[in-house]
N, C-alpha and C. Protein backbone atom coordinates (compact mmCIF):
# COMPACT_ATOMS: atom_id res chain seq x y z
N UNK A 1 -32.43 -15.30 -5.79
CA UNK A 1 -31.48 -16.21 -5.16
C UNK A 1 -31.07 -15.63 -3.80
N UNK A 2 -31.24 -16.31 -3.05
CA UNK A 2 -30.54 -16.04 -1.74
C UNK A 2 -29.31 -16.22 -1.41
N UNK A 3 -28.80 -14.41 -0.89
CA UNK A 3 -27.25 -14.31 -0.54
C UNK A 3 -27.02 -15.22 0.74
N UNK A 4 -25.80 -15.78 0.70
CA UNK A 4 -25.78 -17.22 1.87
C UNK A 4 -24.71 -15.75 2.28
N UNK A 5 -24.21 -16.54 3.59
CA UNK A 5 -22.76 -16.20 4.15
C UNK A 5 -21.46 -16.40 3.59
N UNK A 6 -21.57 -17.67 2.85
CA UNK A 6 -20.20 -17.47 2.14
C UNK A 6 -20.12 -16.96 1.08
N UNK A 7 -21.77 -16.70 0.41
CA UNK A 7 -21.32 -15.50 -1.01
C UNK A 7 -20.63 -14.47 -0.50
N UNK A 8 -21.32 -13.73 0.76
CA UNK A 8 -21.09 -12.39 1.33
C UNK A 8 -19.83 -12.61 1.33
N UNK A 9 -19.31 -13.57 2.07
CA UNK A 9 -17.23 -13.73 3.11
C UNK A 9 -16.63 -13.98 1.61
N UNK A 10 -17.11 -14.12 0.07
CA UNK A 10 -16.62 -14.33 -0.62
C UNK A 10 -16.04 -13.00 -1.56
N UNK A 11 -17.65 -12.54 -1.63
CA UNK A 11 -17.60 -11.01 -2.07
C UNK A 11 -16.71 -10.03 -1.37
N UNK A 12 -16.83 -9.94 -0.17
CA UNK A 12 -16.17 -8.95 0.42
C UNK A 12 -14.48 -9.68 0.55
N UNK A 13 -14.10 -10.57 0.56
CA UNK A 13 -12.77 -10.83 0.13
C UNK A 13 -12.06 -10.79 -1.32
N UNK A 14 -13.29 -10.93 -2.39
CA UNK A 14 -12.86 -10.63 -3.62
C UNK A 14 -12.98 -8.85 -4.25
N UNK A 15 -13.41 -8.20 -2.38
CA UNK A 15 -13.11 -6.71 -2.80
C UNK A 15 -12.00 -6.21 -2.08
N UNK A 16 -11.57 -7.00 -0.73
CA UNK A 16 -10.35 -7.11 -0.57
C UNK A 16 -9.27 -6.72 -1.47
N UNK A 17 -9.65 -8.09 -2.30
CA UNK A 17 -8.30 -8.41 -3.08
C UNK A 17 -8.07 -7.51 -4.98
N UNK A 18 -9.35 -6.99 -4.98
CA UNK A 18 -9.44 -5.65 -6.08
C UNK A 18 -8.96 -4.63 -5.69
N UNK A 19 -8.98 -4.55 -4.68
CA UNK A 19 -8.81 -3.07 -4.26
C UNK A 19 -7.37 -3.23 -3.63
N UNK A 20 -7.03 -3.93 -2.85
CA UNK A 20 -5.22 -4.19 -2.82
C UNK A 20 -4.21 -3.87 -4.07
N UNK A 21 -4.87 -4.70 -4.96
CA UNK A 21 -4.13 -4.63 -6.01
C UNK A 21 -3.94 -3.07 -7.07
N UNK A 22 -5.83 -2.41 -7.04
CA UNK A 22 -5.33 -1.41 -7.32
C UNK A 22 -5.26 -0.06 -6.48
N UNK A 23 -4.74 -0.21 -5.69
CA UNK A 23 -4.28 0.77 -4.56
C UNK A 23 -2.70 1.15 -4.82
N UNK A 24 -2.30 -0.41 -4.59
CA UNK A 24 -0.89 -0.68 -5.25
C UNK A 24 -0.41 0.00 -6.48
N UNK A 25 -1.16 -0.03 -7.46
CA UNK A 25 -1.13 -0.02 -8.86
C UNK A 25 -1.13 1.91 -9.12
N UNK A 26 -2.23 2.34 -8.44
CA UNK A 26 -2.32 3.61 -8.57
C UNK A 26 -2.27 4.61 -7.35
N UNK A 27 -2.15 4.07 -6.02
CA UNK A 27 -2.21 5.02 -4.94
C UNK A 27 -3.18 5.09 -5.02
N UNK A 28 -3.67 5.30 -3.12
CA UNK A 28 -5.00 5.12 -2.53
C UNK A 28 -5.86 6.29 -3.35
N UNK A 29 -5.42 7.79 -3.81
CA UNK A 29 -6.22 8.53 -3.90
C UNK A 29 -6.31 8.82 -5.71
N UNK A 30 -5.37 7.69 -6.12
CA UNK A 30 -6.00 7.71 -7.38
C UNK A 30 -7.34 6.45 -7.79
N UNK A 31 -7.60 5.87 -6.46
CA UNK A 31 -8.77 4.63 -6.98
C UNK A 31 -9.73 5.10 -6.32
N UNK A 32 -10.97 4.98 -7.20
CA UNK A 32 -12.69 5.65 -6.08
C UNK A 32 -13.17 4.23 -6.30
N UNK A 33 -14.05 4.42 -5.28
CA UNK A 33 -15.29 3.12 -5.18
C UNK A 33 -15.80 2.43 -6.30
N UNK A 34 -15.88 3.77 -7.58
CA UNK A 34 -16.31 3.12 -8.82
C UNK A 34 -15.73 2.29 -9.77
N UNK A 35 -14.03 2.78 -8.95
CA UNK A 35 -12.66 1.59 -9.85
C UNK A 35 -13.44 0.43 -9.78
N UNK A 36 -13.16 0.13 -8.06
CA UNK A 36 -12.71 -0.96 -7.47
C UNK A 36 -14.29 -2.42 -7.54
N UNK A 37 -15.67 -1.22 -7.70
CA UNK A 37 -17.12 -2.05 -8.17
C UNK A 37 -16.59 -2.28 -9.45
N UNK A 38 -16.26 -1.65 -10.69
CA UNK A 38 -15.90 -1.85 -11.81
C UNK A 38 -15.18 -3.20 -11.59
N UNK A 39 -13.99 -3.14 -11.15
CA UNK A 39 -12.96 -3.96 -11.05
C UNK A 39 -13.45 -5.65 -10.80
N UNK A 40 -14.28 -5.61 -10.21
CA UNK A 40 -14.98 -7.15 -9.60
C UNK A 40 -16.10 -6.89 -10.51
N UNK A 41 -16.74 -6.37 -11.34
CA UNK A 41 -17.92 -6.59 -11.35
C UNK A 41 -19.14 -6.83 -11.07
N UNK A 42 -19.33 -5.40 -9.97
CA UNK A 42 -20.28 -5.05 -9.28
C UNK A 42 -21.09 -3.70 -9.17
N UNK A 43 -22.28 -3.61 -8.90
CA UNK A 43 -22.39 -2.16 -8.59
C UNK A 43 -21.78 -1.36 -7.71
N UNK A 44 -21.87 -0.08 -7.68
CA UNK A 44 -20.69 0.29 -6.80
C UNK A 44 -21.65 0.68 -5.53
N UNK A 45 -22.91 0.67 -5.41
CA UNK A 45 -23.81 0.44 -4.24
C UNK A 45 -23.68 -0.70 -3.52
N UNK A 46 -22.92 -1.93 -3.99
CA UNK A 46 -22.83 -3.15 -3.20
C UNK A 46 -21.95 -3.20 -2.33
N UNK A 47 -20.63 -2.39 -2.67
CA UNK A 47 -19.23 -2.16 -1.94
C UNK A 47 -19.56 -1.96 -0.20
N UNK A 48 -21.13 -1.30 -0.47
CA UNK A 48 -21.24 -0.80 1.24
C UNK A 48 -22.05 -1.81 1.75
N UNK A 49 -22.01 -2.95 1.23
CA UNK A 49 -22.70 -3.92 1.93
C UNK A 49 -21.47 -4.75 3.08
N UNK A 50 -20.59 -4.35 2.58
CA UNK A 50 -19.36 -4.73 2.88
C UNK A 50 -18.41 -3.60 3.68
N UNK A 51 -18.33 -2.88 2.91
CA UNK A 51 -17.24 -1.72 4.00
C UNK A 51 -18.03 -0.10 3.32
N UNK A 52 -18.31 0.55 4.76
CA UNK A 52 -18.80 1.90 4.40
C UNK A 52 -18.50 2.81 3.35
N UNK A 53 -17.06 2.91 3.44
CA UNK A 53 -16.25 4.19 2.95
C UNK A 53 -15.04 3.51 2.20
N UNK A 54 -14.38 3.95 1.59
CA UNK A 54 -13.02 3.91 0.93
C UNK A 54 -11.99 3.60 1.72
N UNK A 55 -11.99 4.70 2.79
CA UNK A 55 -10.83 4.54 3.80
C UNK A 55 -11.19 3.09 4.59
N UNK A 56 -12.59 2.69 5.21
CA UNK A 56 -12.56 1.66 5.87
C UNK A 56 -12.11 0.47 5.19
N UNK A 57 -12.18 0.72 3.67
CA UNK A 57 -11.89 -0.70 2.94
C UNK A 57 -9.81 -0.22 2.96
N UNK A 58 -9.64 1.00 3.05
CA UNK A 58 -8.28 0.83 3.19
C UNK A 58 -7.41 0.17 4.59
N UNK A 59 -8.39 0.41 5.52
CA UNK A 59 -7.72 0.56 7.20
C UNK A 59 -7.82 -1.22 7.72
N UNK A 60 -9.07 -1.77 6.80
CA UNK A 60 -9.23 -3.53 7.06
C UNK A 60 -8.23 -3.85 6.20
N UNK A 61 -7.30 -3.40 5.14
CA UNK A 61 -6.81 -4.13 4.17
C UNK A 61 -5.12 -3.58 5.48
N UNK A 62 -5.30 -3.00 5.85
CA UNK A 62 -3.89 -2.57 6.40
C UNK A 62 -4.02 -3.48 7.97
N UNK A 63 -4.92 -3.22 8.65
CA UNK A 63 -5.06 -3.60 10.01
C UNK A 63 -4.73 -5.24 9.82
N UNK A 64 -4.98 -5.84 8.53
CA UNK A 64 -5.04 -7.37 9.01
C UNK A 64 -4.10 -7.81 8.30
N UNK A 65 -3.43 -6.71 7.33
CA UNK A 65 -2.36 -6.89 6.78
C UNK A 65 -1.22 -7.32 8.12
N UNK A 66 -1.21 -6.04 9.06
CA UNK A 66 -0.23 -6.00 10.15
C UNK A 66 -0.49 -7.03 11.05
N UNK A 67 -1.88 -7.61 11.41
CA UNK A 67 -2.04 -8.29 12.18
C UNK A 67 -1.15 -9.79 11.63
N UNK A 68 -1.05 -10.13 10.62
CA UNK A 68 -0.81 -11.18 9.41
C UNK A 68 0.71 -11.28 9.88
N UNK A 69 1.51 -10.08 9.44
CA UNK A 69 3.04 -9.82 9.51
C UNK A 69 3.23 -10.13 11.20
N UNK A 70 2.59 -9.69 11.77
CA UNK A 70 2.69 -10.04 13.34
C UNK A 70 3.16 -11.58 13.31
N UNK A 71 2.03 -12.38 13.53
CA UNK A 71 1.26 -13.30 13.89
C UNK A 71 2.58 -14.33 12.98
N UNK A 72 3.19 -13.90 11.54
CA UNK A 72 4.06 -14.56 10.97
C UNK A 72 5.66 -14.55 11.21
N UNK A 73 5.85 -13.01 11.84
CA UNK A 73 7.16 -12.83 12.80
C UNK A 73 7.42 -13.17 14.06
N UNK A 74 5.62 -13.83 14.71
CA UNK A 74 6.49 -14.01 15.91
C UNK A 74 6.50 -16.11 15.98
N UNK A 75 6.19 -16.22 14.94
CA UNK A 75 6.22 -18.14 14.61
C UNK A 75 7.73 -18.13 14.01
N UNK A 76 8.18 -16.76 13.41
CA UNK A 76 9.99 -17.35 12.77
C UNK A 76 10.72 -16.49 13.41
N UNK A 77 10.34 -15.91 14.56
CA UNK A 77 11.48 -15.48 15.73
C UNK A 77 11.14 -16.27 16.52
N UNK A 78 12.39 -16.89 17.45
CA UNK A 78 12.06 -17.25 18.50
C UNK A 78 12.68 -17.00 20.19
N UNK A 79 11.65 -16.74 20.61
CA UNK A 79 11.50 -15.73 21.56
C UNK A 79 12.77 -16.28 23.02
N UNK A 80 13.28 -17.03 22.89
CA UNK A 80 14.46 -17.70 23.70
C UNK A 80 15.89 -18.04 22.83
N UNK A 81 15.68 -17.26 21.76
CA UNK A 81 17.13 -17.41 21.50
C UNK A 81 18.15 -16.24 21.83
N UNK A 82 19.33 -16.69 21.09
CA UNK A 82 20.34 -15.39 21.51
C UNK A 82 19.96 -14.34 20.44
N UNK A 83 20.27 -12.99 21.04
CA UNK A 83 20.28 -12.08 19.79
C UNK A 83 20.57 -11.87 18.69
N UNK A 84 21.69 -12.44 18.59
CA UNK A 84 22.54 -12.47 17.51
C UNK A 84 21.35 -13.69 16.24
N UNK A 85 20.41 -14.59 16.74
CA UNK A 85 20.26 -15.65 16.47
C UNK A 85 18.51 -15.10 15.94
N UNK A 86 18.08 -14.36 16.86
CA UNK A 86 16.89 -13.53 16.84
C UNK A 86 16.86 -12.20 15.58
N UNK A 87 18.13 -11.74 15.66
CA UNK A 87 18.56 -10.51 14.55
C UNK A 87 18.38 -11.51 13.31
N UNK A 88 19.44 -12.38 13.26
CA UNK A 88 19.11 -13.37 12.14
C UNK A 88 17.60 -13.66 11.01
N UNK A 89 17.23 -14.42 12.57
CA UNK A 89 15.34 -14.94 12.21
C UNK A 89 14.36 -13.48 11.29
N UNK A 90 14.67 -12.42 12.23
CA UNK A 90 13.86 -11.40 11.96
C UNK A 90 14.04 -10.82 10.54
N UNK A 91 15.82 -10.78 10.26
CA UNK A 91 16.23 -10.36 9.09
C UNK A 91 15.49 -10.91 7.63
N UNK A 92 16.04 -12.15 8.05
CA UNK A 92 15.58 -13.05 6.93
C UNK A 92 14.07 -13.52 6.66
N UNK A 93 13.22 -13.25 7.49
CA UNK A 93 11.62 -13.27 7.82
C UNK A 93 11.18 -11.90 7.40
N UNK A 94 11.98 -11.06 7.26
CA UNK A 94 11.23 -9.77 7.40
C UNK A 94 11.36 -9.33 5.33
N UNK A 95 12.93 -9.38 4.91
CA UNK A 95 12.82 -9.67 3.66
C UNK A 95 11.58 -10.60 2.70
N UNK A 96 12.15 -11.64 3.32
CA UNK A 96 11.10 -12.75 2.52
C UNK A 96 10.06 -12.15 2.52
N UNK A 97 9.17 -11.70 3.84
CA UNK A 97 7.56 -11.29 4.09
C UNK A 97 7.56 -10.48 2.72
N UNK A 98 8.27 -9.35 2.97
CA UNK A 98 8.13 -8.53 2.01
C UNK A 98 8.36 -8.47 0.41
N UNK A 99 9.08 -9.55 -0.04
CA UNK A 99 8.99 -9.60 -1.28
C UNK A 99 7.75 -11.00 -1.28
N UNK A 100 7.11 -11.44 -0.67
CA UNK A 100 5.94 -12.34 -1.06
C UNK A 100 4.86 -11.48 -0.89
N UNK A 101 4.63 -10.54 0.06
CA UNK A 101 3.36 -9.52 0.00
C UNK A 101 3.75 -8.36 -0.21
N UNK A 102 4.07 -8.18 -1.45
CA UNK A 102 4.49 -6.62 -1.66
C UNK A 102 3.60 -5.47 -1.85
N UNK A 103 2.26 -5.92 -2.69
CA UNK A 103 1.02 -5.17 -2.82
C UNK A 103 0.86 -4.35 -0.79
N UNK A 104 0.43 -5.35 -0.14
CA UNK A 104 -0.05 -5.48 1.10
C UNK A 104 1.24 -4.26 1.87
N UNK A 105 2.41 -4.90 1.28
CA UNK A 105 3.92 -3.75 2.13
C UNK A 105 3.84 -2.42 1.62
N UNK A 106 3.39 -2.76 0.16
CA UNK A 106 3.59 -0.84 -0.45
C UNK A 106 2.26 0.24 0.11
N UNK A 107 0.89 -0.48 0.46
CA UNK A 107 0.10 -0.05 1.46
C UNK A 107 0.61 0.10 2.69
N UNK A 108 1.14 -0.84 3.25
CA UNK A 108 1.32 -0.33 4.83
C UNK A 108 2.28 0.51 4.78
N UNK A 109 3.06 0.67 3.82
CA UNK A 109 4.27 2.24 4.08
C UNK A 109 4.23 3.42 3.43
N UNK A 110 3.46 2.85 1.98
CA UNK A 110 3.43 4.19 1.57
C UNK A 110 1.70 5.21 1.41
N UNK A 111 0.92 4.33 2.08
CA UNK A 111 -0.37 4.67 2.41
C UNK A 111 -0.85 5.31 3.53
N UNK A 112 0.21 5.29 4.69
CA UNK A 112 -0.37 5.53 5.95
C UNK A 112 -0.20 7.34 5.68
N UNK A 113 -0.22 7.47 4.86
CA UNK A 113 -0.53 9.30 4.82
C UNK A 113 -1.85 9.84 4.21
N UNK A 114 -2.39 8.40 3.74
CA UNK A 114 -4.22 8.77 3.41
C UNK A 114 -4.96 8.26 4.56
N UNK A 115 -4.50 8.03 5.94
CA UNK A 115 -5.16 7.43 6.83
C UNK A 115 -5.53 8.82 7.59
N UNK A 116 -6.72 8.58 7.94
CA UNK A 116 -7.70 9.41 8.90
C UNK A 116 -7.19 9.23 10.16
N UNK A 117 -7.31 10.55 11.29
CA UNK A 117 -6.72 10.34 12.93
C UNK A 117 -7.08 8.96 13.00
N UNK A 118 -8.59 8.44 13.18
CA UNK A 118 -9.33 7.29 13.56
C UNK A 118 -8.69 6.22 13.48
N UNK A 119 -8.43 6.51 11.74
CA UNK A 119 -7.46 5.12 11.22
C UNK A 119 -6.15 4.80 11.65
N UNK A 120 -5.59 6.20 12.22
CA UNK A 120 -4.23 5.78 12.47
C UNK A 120 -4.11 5.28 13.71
N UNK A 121 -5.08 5.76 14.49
CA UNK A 121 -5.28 5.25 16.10
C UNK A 121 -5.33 3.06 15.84
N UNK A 122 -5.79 2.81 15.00
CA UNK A 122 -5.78 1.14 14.49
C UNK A 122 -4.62 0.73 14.49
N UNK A 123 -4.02 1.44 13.23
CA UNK A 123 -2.99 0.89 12.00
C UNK A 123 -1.52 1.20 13.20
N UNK A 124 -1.39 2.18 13.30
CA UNK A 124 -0.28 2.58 13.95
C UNK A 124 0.70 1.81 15.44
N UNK A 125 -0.34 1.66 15.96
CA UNK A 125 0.01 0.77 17.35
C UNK A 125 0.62 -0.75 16.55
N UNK A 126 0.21 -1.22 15.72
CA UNK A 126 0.63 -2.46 15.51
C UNK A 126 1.98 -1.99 14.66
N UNK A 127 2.20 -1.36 13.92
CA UNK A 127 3.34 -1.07 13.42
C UNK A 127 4.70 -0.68 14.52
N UNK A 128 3.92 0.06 15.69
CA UNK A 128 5.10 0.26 16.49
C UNK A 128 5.18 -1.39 17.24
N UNK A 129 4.49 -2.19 17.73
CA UNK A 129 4.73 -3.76 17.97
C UNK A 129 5.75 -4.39 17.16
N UNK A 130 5.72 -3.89 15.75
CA UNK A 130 6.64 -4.64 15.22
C UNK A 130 8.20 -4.17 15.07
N UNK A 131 8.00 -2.97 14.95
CA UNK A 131 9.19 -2.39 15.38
C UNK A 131 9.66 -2.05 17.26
N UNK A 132 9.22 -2.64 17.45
CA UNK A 132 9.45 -2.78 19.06
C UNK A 132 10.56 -4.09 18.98
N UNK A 133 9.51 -4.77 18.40
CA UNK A 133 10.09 -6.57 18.29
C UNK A 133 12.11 -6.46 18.03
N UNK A 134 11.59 -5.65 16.66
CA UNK A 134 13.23 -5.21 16.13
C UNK A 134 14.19 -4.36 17.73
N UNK A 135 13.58 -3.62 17.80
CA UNK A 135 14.36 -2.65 19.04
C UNK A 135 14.94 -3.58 19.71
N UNK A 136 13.98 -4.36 20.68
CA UNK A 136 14.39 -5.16 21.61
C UNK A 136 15.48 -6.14 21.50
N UNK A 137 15.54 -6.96 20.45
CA UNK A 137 16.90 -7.48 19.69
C UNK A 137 18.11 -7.00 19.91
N UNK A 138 18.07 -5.51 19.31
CA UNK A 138 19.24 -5.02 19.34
C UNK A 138 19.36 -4.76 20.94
N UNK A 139 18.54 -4.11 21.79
CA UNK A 139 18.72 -3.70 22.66
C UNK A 139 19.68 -4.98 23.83
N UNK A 140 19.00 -6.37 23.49
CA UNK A 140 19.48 -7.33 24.02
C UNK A 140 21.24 -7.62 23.64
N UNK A 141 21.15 -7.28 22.48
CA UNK A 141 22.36 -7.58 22.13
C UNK A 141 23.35 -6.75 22.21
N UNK A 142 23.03 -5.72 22.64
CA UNK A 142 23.97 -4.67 23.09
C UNK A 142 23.96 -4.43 24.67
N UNK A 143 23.44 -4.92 25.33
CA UNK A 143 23.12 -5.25 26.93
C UNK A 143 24.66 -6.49 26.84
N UNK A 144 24.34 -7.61 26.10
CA UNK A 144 25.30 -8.44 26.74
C UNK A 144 26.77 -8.69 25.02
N UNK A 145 26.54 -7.39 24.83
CA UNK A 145 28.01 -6.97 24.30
C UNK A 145 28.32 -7.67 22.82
N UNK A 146 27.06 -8.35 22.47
CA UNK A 146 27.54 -8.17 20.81
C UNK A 146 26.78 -7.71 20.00
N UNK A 147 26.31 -6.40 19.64
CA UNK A 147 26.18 -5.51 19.38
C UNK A 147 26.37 -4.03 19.83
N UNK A 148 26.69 -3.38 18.78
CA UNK A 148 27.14 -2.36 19.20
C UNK A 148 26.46 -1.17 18.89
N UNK A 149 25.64 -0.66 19.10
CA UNK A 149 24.48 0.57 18.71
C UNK A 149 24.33 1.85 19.66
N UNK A 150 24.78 3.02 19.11
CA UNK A 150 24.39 4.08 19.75
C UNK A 150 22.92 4.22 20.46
N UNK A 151 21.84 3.99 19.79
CA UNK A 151 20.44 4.24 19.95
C UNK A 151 19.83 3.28 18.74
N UNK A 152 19.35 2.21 19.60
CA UNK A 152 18.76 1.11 19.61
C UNK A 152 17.35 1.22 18.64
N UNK A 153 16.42 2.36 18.87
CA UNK A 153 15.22 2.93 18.11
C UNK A 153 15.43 3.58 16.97
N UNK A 154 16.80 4.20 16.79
CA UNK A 154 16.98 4.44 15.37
C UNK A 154 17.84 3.60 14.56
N UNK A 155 18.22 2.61 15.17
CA UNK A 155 19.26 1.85 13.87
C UNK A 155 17.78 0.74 13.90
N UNK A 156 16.66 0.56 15.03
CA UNK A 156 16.33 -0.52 14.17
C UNK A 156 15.01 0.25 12.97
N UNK A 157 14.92 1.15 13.20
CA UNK A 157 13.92 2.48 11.86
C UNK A 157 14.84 2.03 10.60
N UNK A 158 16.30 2.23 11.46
CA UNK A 158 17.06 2.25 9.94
C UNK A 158 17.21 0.91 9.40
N UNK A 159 16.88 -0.01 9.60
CA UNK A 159 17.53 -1.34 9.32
C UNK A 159 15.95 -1.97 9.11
N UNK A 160 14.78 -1.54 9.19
CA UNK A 160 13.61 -1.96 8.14
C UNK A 160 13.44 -0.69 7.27
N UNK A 161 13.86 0.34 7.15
CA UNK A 161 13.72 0.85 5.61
C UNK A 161 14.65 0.15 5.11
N UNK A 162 15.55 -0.18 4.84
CA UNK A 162 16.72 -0.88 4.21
C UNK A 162 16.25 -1.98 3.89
N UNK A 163 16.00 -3.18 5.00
CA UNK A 163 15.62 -3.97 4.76
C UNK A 163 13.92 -4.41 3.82
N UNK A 164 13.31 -3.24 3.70
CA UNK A 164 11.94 -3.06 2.77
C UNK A 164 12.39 -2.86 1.79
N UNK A 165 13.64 -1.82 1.42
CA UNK A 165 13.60 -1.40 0.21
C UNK A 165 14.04 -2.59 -1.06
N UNK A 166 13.98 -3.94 -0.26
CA UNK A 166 14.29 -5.12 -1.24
C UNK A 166 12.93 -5.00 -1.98
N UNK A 167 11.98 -4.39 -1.83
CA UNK A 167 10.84 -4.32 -2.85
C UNK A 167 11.06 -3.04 -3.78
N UNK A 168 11.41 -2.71 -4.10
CA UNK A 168 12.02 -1.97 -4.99
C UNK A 168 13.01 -2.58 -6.10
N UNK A 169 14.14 -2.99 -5.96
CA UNK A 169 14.66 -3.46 -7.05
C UNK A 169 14.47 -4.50 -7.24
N UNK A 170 14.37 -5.47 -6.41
CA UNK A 170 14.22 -6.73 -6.41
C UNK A 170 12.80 -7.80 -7.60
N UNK A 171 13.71 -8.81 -8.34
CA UNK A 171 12.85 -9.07 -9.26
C UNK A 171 12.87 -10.73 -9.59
N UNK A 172 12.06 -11.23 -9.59
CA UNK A 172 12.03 -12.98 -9.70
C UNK A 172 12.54 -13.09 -11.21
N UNK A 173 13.87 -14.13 -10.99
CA UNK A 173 14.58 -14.17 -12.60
C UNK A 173 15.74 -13.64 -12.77
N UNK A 174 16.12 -12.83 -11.81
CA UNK A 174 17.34 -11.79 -11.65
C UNK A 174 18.45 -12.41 -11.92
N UNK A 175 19.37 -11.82 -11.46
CA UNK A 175 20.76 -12.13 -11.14
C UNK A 175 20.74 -13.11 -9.86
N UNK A 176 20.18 -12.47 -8.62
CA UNK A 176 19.68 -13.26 -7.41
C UNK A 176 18.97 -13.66 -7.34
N UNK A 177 18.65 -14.80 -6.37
CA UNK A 177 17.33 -15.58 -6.22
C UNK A 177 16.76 -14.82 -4.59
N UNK A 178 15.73 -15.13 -3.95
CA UNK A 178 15.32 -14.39 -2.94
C UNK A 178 16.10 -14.90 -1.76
N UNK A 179 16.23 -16.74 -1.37
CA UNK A 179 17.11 -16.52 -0.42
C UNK A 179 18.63 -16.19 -0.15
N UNK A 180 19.67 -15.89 -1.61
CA UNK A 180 20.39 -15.18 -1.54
C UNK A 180 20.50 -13.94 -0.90
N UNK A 181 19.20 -13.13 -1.41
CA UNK A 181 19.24 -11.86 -1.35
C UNK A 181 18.58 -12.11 0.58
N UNK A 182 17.78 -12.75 0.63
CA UNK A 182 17.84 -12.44 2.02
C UNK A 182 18.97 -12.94 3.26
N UNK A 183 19.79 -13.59 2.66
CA UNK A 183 20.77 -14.39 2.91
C UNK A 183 22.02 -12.98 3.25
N UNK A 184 21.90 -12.11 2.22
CA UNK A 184 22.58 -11.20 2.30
C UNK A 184 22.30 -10.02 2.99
N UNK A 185 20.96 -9.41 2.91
CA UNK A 185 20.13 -8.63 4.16
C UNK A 185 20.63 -9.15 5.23
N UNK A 186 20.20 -10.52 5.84
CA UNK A 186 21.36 -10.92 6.89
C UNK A 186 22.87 -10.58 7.42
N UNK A 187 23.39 -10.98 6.51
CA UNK A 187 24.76 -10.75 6.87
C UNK A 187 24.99 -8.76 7.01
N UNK A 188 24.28 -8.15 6.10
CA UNK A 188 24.54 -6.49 6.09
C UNK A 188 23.44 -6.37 7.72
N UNK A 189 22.34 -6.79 8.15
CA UNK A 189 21.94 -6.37 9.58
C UNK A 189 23.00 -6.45 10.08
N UNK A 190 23.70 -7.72 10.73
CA UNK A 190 24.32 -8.46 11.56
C UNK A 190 25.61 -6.93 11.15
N UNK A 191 26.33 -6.78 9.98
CA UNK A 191 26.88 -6.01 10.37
C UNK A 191 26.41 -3.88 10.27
N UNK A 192 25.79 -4.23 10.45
CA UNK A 192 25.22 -2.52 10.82
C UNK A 192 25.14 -2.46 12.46
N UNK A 193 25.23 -3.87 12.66
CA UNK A 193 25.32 -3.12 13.92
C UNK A 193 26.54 -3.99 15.09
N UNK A 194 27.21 -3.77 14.29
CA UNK A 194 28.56 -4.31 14.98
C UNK A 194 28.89 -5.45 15.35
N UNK A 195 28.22 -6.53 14.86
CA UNK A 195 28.56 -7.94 15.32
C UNK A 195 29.82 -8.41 14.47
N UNK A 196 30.83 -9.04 15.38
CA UNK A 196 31.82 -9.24 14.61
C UNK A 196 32.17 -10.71 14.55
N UNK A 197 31.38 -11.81 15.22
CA UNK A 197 31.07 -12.86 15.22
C UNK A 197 31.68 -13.54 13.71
């Protein structure tokens, strides 16, 4: 039988999505090539028809992860509003992202310490883009006086670990529902950093 193109774009997305999951499940350096062929039901000689190495199948699952989170923060910020209005968008966009792709979030934060120089030269630049995005917010909003921040680069470090760590307790069925809880991430940004609005 002849492999078409969309078996291939099929296969290599259904190793994507094996290997996301158990990366997640066990940390990058507890899964080998032979999990993740196991896992789909494949040889584990086929994996390199698709991605060389381990790490490259880690650095495409992260690179387009970030490219994804990009491309989705900058359609629910918008780039002419007020700060105060922008802090908002980002807050509540940035929660949500993260409790809908949590597999994809617990790789991009708690993986980037199995990444190779090479890899980090990829992965890294887009992570500081997105935390740029955050900086600039505050920075605006403390330029024209409603916000109030010592140093602009560390409250906004501090205000996406916080705001990530909703993947951690956070659970569908709870006590809260998600736009509560991001409803409330909101209101705790807005005040971490001095808006008294």
């Amino acid at each position: 039988m002849a492999v078409t193109q969309a078996t291939r774009t099929n296969t290599k997305e259904t190793l994507r999505n094996h290997a996301r999951r158990l990366f997640a499940e066990r940390g990058y350096e507890g899964v080998s090539m032979r999990d993740i062929a196991g896992s789909v039901g494949i040889q584990q000689s086929a994996i390199y028809n698709h991605f060389p190495s381990k790490q490259h199948l880690l650095v495409d699952l992260m690179e387009s992860h970030m490219h994804r989170l990009l491309d989705a923060m900058y359609r629910a910020v918008e780039s002419d509003a007020t700060p105060v209005e922008r802090l908002t968008q980002f807050a509540r966009f940035h929660v949500k992202y993260q409790l809908e792709e949590s597999d994809d979030v617990f790789l991009a934060y708690m993986e980037l310490r199995s990444l190779e120089p090479d890899s980090k030269a990829i992965v890294i630049p887009l992570r500081n883009e997105y935390e740029r995005t955050l900086r600039e917010i505050l920075e605006d909003g403390a330029k024209s006086g409603v916000f109030h921040v010592a140093d602009a680069a560390v409250v906004a470090r501090g205000l996406l670990a916080m705001m990530t760590g909703v993947t951690v307790w956070f659970r569908d069925g709870g006590r809260l529902d998600r736009e509560t809880v991001a409803n409330t991430y909101v209101t705790t940004a807005l005040q971490a950093v001095g808006y008294k609005g």
